[in-house]
PDB file of N, CA and C in Angstrom:
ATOM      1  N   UNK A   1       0.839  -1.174   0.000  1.00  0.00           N
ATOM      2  CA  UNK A   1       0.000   0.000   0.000  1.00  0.00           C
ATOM      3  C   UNK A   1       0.885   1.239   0.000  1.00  0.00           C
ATOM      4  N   UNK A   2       0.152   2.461  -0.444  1.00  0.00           N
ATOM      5  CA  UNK A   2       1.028   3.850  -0.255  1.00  0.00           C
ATOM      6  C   UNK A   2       0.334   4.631  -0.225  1.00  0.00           C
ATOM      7  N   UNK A   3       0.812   5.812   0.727  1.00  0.00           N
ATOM      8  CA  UNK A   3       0.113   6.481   1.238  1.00  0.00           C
ATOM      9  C   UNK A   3       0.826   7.501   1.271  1.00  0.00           C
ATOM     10  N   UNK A   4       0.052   9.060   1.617  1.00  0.00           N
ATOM     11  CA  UNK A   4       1.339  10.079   1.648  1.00  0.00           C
ATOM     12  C   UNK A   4       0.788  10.873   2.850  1.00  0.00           C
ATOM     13  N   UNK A   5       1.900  11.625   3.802  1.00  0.00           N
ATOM     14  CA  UNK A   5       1.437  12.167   5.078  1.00  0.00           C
ATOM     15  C   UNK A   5       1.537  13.635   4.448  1.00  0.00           C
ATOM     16  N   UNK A   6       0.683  14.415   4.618  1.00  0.00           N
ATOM     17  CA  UNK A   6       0.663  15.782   4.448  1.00  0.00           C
ATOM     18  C   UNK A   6       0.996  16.557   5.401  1.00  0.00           C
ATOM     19  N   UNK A   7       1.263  16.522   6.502  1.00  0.00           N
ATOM     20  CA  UNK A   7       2.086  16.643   7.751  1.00  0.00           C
ATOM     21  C   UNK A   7       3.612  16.957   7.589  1.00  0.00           C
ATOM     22  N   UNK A   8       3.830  15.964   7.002  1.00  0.00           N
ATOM     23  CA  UNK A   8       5.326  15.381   7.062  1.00  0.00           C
ATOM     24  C   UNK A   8       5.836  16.139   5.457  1.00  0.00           C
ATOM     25  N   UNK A   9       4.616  15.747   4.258  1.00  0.00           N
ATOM     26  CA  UNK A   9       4.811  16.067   2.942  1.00  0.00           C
ATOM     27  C   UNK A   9       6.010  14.956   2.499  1.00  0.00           C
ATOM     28  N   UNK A  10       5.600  13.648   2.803  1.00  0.00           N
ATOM     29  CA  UNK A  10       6.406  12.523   2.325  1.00  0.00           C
ATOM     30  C   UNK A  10       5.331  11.448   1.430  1.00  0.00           C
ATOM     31  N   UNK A  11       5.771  10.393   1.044  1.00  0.00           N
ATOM     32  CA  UNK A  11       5.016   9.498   0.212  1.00  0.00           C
ATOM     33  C   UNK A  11       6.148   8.542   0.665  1.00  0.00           C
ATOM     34  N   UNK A  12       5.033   7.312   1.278  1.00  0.00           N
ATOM     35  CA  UNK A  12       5.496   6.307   1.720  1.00  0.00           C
ATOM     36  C   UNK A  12       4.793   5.034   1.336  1.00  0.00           C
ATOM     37  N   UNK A  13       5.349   3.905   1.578  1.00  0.00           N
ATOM     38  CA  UNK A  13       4.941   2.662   0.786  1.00  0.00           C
ATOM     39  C   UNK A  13       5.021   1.600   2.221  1.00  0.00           C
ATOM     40  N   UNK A  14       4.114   0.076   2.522  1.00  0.00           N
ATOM     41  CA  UNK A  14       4.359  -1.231   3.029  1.00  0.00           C
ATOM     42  C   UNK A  14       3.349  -2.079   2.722  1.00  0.00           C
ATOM     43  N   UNK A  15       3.992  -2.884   2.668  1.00  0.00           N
ATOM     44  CA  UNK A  15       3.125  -4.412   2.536  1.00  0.00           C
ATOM     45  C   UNK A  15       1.765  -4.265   3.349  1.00  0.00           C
ATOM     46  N   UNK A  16       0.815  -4.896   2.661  1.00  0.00           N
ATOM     47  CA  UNK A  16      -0.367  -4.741   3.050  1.00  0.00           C
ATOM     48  C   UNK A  16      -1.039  -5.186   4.490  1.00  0.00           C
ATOM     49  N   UNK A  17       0.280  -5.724   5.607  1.00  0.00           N
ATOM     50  CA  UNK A  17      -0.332  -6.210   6.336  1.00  0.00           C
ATOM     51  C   UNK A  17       0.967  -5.323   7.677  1.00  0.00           C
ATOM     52  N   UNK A  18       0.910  -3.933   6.717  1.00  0.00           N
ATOM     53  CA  UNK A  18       1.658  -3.013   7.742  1.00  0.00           C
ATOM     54  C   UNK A  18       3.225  -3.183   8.005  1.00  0.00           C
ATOM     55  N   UNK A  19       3.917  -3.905   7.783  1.00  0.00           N
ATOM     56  CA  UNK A  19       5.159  -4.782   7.726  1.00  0.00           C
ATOM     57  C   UNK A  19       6.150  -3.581   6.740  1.00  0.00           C
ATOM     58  N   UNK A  20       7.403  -3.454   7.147  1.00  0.00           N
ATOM     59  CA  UNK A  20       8.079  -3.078   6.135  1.00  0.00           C
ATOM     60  C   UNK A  20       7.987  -1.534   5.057  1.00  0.00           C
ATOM     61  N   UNK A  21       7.753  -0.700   6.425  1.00  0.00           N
ATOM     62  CA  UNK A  21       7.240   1.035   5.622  1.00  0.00           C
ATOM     63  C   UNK A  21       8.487   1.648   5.465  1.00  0.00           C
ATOM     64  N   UNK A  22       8.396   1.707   4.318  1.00  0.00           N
ATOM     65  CA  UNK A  22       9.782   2.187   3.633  1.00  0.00           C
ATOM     66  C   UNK A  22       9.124   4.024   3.044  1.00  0.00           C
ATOM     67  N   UNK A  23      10.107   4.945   3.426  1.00  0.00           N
ATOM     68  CA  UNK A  23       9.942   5.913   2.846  1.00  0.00           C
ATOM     69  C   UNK A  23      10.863   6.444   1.665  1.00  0.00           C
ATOM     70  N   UNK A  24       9.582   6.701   0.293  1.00  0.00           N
ATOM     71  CA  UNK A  24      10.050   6.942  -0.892  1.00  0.00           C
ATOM     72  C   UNK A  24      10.356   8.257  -1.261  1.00  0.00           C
ATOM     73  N   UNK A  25       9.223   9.143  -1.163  1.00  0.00           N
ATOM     74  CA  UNK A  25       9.788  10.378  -1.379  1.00  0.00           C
ATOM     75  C   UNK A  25       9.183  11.281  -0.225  1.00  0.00           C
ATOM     76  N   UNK A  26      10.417  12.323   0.027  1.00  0.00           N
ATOM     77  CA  UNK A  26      10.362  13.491   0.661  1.00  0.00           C
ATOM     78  C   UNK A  26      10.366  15.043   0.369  1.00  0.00           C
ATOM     79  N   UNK A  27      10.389  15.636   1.155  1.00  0.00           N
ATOM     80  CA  UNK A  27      10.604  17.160   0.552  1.00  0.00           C
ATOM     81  C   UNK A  27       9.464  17.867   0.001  1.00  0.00           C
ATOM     82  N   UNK A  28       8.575  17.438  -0.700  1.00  0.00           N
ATOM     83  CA  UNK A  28       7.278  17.129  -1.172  1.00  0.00           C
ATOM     84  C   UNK A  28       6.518  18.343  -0.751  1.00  0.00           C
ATOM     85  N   UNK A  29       5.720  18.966  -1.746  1.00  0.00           N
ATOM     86  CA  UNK A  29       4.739  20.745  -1.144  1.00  0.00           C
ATOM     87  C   UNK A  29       3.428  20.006  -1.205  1.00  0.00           C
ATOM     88  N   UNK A  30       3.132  19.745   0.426  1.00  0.00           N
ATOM     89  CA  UNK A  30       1.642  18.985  -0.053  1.00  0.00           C
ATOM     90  C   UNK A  30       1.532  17.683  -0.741  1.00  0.00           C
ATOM     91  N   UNK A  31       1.942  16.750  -0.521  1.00  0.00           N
ATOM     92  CA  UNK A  31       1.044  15.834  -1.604  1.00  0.00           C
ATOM     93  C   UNK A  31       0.054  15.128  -1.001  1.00  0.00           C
ATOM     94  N   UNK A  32      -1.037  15.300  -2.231  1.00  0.00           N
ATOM     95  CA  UNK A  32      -2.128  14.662  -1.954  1.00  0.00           C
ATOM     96  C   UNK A  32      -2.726  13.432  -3.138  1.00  0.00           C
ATOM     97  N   UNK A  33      -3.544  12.996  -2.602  1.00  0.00           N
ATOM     98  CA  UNK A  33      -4.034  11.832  -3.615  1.00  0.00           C
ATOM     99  C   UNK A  33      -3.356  10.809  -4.632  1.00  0.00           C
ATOM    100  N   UNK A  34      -3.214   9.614  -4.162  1.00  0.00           N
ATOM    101  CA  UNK A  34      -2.068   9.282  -5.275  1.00  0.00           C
ATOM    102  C   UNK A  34      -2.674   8.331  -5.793  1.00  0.00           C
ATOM    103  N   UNK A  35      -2.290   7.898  -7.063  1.00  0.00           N
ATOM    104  CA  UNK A  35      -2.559   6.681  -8.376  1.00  0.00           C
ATOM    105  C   UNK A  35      -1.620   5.999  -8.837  1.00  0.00           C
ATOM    106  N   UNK A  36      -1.592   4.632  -9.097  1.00  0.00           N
ATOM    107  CA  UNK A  36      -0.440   4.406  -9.526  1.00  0.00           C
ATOM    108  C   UNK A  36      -1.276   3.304 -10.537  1.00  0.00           C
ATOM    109  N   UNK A  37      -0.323   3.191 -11.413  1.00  0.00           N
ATOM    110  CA  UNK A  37      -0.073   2.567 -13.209  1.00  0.00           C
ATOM    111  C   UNK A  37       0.599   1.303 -13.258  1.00  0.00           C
ATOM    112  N   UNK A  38       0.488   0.036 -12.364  1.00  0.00           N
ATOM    113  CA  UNK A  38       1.192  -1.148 -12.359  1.00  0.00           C
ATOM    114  C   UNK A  38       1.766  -1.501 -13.213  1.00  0.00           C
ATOM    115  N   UNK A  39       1.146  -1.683 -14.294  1.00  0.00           N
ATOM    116  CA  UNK A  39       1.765  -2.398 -16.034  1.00  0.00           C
ATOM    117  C   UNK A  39       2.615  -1.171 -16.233  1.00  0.00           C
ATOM    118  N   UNK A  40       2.385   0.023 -15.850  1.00  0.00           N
ATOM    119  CA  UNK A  40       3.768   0.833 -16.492  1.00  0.00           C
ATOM    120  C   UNK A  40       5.127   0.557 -15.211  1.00  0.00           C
ATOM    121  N   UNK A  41       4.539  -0.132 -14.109  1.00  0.00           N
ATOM    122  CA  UNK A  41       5.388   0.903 -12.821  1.00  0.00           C
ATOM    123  C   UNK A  41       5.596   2.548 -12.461  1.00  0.00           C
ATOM    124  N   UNK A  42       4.502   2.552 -12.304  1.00  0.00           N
ATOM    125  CA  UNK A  42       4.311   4.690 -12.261  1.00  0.00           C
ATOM    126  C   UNK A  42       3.803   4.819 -10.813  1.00  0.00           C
ATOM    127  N   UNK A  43       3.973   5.626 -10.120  1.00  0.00           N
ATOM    128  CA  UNK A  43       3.494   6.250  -8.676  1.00  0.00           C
ATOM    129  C   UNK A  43       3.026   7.638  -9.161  1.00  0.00           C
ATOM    130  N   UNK A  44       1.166   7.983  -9.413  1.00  0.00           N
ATOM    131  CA  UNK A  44       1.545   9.558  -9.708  1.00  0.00           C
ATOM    132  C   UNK A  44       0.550  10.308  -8.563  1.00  0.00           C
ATOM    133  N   UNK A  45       0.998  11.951  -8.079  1.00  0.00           N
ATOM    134  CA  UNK A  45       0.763  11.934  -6.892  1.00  0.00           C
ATOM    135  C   UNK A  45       0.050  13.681  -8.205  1.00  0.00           C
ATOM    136  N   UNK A  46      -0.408  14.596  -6.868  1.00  0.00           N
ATOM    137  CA  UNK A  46      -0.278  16.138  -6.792  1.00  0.00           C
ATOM    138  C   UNK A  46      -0.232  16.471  -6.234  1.00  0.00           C
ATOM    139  N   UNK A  47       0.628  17.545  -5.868  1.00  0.00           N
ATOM    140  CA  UNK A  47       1.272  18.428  -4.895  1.00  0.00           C
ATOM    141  C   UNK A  47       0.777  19.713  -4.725  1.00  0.00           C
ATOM    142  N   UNK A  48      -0.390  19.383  -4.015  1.00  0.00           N
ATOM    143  CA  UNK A  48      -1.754  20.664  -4.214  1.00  0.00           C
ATOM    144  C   UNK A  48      -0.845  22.506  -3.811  1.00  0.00           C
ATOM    145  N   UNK A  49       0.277  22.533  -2.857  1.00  0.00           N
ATOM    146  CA  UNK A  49       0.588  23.910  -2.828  1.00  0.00           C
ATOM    147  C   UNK A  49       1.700  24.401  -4.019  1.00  0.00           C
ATOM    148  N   UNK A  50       2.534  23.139  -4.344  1.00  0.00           N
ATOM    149  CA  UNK A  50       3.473  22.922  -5.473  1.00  0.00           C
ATOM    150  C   UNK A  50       2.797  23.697  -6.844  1.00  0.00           C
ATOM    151  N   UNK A  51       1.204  23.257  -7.196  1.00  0.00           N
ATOM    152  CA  UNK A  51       0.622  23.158  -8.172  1.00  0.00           C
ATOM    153  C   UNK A  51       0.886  22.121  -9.171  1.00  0.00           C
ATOM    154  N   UNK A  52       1.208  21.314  -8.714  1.00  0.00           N
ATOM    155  CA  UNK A  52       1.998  20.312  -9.783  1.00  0.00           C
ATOM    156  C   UNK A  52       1.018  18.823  -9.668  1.00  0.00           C
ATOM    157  N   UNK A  53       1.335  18.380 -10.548  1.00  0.00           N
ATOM    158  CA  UNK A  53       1.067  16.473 -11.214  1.00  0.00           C
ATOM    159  C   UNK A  53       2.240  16.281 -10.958  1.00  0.00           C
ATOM    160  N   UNK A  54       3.030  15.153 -10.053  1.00  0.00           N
ATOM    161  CA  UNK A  54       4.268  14.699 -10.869  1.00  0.00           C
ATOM    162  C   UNK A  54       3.841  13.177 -11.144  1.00  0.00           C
ATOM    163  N   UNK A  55       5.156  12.307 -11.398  1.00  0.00           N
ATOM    164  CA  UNK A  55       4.878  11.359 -11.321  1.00  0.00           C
ATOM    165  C   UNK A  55       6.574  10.259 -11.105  1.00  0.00           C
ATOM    166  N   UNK A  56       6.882   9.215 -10.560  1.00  0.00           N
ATOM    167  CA  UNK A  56       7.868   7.890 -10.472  1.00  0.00           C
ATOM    168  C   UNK A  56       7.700   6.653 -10.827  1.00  0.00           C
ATOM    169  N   UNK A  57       9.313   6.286 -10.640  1.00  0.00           N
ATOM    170  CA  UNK A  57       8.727   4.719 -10.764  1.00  0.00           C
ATOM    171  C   UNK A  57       8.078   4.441  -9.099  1.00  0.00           C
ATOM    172  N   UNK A  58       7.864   3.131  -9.483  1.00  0.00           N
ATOM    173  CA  UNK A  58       7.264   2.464  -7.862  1.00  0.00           C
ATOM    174  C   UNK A  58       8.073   2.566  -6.635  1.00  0.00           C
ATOM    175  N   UNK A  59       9.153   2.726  -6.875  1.00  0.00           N
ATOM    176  CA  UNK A  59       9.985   2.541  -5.793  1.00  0.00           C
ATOM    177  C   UNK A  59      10.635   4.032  -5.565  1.00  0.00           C
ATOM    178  N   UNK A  60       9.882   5.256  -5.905  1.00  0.00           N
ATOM    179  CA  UNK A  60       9.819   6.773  -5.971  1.00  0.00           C
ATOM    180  C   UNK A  60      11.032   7.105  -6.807  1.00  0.00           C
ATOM    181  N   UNK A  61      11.880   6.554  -7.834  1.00  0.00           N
ATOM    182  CA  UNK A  61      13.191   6.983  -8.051  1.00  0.00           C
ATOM    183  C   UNK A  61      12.668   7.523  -9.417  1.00  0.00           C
ATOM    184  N   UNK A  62      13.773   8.783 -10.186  1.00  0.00           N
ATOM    185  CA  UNK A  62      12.890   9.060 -11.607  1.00  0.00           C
ATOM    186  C   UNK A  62      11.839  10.029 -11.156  1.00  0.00           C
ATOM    187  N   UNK A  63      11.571  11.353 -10.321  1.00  0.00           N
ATOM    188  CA  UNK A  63      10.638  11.963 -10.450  1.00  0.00           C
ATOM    189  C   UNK A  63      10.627  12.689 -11.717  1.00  0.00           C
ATOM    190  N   UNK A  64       9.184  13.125 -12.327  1.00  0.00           N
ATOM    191  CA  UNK A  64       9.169  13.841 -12.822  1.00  0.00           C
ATOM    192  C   UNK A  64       8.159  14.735 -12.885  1.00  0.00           C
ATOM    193  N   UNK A  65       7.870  15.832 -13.392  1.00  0.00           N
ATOM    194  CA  UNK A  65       6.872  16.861 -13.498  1.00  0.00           C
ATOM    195  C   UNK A  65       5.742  16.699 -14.763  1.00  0.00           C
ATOM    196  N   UNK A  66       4.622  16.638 -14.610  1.00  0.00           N
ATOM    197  CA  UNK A  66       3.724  15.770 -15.724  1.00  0.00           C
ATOM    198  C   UNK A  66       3.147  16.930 -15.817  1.00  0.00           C
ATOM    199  N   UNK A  67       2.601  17.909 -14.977  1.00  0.00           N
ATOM    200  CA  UNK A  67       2.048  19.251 -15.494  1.00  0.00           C
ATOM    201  C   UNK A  67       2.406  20.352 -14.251  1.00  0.00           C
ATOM    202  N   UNK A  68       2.869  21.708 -14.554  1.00  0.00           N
ATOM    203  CA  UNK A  68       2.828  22.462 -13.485  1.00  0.00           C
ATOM    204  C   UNK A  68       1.786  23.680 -13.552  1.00  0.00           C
ATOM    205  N   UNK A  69       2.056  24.844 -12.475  1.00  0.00           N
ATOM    206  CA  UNK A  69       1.113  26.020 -13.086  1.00  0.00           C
ATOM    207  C   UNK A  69      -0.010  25.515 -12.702  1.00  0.00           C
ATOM    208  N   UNK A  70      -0.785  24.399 -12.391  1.00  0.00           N
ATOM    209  CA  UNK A  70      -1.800  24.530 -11.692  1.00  0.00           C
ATOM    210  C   UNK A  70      -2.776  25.363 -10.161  1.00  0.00           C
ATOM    211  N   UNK A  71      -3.852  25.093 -10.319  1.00  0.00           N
ATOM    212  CA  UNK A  71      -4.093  26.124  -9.221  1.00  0.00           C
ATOM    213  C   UNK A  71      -4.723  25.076  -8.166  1.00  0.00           C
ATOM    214  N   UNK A  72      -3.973  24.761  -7.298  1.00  0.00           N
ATOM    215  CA  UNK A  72      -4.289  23.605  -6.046  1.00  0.00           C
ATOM    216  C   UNK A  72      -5.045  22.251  -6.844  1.00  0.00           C
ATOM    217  N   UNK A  73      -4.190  21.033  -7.250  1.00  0.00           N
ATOM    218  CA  UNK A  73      -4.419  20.536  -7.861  1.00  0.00           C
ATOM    219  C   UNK A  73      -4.954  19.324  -6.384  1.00  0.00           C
ATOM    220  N   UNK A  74      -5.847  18.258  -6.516  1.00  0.00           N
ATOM    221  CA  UNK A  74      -6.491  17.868  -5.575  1.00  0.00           C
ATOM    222  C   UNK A  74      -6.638  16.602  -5.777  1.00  0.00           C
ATOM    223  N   UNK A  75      -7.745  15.949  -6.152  1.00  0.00           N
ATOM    224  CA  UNK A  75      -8.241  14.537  -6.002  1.00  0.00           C
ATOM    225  C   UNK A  75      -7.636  14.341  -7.495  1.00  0.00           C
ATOM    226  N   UNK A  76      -6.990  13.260  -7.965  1.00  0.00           N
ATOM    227  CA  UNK A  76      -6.796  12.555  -8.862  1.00  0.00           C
ATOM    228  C   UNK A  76      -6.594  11.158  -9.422  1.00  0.00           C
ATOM    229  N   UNK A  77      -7.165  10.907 -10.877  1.00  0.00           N
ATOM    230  CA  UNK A  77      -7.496   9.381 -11.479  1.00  0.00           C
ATOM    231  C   UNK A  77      -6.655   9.235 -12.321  1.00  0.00           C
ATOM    232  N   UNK A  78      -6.596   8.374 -12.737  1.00  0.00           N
ATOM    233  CA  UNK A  78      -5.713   7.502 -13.974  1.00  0.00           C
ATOM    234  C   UNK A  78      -7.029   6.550 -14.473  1.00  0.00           C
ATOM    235  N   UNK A  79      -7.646   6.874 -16.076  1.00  0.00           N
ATOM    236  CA  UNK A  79      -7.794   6.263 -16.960  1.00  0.00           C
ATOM    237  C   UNK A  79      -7.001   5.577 -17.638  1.00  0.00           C
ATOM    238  N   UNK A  80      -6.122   4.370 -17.334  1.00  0.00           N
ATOM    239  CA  UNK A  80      -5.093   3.737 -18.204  1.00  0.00           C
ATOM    240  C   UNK A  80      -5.502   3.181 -20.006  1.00  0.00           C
ATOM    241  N   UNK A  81      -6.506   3.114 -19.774  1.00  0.00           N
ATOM    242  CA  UNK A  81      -7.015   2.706 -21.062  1.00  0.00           C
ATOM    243  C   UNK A  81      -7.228   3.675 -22.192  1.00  0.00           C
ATOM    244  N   UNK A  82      -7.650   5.022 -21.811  1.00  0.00           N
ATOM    245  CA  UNK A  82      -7.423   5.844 -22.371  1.00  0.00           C
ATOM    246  C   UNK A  82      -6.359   6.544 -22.371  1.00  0.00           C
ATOM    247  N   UNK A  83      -5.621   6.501 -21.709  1.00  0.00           N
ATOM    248  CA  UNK A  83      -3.861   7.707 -21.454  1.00  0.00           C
ATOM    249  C   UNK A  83      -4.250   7.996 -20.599  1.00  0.00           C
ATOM    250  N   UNK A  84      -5.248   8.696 -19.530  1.00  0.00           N
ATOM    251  CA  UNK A  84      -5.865   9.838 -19.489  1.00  0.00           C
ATOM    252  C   UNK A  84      -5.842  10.385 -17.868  1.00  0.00           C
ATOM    253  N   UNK A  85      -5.256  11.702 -17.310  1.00  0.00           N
ATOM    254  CA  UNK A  85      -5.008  11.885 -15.976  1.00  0.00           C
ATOM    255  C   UNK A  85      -6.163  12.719 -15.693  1.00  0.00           C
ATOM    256  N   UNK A  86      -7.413  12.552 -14.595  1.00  0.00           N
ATOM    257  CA  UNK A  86      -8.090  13.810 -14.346  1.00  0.00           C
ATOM    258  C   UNK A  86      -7.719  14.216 -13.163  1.00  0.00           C
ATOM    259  N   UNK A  87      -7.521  15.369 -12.831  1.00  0.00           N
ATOM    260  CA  UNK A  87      -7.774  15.964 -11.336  1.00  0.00           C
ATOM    261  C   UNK A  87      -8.484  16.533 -11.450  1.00  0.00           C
ATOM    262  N   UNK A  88      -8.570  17.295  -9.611  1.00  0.00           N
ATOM    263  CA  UNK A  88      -9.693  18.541  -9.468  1.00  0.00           C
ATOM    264  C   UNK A  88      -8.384  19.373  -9.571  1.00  0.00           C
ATOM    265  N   UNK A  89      -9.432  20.780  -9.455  1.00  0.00           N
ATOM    266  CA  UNK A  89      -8.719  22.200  -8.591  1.00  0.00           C
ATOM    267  C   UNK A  89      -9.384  22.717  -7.533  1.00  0.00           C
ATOM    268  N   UNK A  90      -8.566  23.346  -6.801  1.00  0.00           N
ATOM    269  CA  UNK A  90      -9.221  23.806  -5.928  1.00  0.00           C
ATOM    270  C   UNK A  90      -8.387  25.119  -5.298  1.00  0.00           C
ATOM    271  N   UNK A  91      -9.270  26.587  -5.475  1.00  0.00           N
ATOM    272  CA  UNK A  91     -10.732  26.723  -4.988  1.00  0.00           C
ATOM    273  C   UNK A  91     -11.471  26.954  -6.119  1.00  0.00           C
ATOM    274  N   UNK A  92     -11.081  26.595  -7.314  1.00  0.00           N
ATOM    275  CA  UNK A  92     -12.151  26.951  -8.623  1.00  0.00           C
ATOM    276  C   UNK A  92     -12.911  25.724  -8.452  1.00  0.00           C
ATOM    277  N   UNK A  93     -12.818  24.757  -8.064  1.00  0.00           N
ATOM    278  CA  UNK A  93     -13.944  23.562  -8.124  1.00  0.00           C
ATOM    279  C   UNK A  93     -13.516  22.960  -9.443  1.00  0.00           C
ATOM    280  N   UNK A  94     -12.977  23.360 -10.319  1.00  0.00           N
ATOM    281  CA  UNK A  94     -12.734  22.770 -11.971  1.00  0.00           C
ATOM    282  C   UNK A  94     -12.285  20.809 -11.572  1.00  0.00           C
ATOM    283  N   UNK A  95     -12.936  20.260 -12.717  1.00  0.00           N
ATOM    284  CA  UNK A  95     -12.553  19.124 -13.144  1.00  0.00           C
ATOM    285  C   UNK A  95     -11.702  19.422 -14.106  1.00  0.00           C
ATOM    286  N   UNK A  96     -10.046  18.796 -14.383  1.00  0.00           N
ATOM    287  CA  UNK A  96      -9.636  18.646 -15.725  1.00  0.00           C
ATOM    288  C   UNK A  96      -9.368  17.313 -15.985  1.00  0.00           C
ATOM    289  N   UNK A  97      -8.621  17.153 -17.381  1.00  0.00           N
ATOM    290  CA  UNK A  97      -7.756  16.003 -17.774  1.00  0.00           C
ATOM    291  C   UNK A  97      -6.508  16.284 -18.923  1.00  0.00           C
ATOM    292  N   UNK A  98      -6.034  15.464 -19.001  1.00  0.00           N
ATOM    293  CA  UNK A  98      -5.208  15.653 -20.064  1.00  0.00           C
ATOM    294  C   UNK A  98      -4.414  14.363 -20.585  1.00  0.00           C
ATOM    295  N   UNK A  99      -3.536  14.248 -21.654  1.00  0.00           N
ATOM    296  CA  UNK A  99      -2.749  12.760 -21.769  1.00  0.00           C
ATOM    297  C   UNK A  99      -2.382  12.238 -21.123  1.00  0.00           C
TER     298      UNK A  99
END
């Protein structure tokens, strides 16, 4: 499982029966909501004060920036079948998406 503390502003990972919490990434502005892409190996998070999408491999190494310039980016999905990333914003309330 993985989870991210907004407290702390880390993203952390353990076995599903609590065992073995390894911390992946730190430093982090906010992250909230995360998705991840198995068949690719992808971890993708948003970093609602950052304004950012990023995204890693599984094991957090390889960050990268998938969109910035957002305005408090919030709850987010992965359509794998289509490409397709939606988040919210927030405080506009907006739904987006993109590739």
């Amino acid at each position: 499982m993985y989870w991210s503390e907004l407290s702390s502003n880390r993203i952390q990972r353990a076995n599903l029966d609590g065992s073995n919490i390894e911390l992946l990434l730190s430093g982090l502005s906010r992250p909230v909501q995360i998705a991840l892409d198995l068949a690719q190996g992808k971890l993708y998070w948003a970093e609602s004060f950052g304004g950012k999408i990023r995204r890693a491999n599984l094991n957090g190494t390889d960050v990268e920036d998938i969109l910035t310039g957002l305005d408090g980016p919030a709850g987010l999905e992965l359509d794998l079948a289509a490409g397709m990333v939606y988040w919210t914003e927030h405080p506009s309330g907006k739904i987006r998406r993109c590739n």
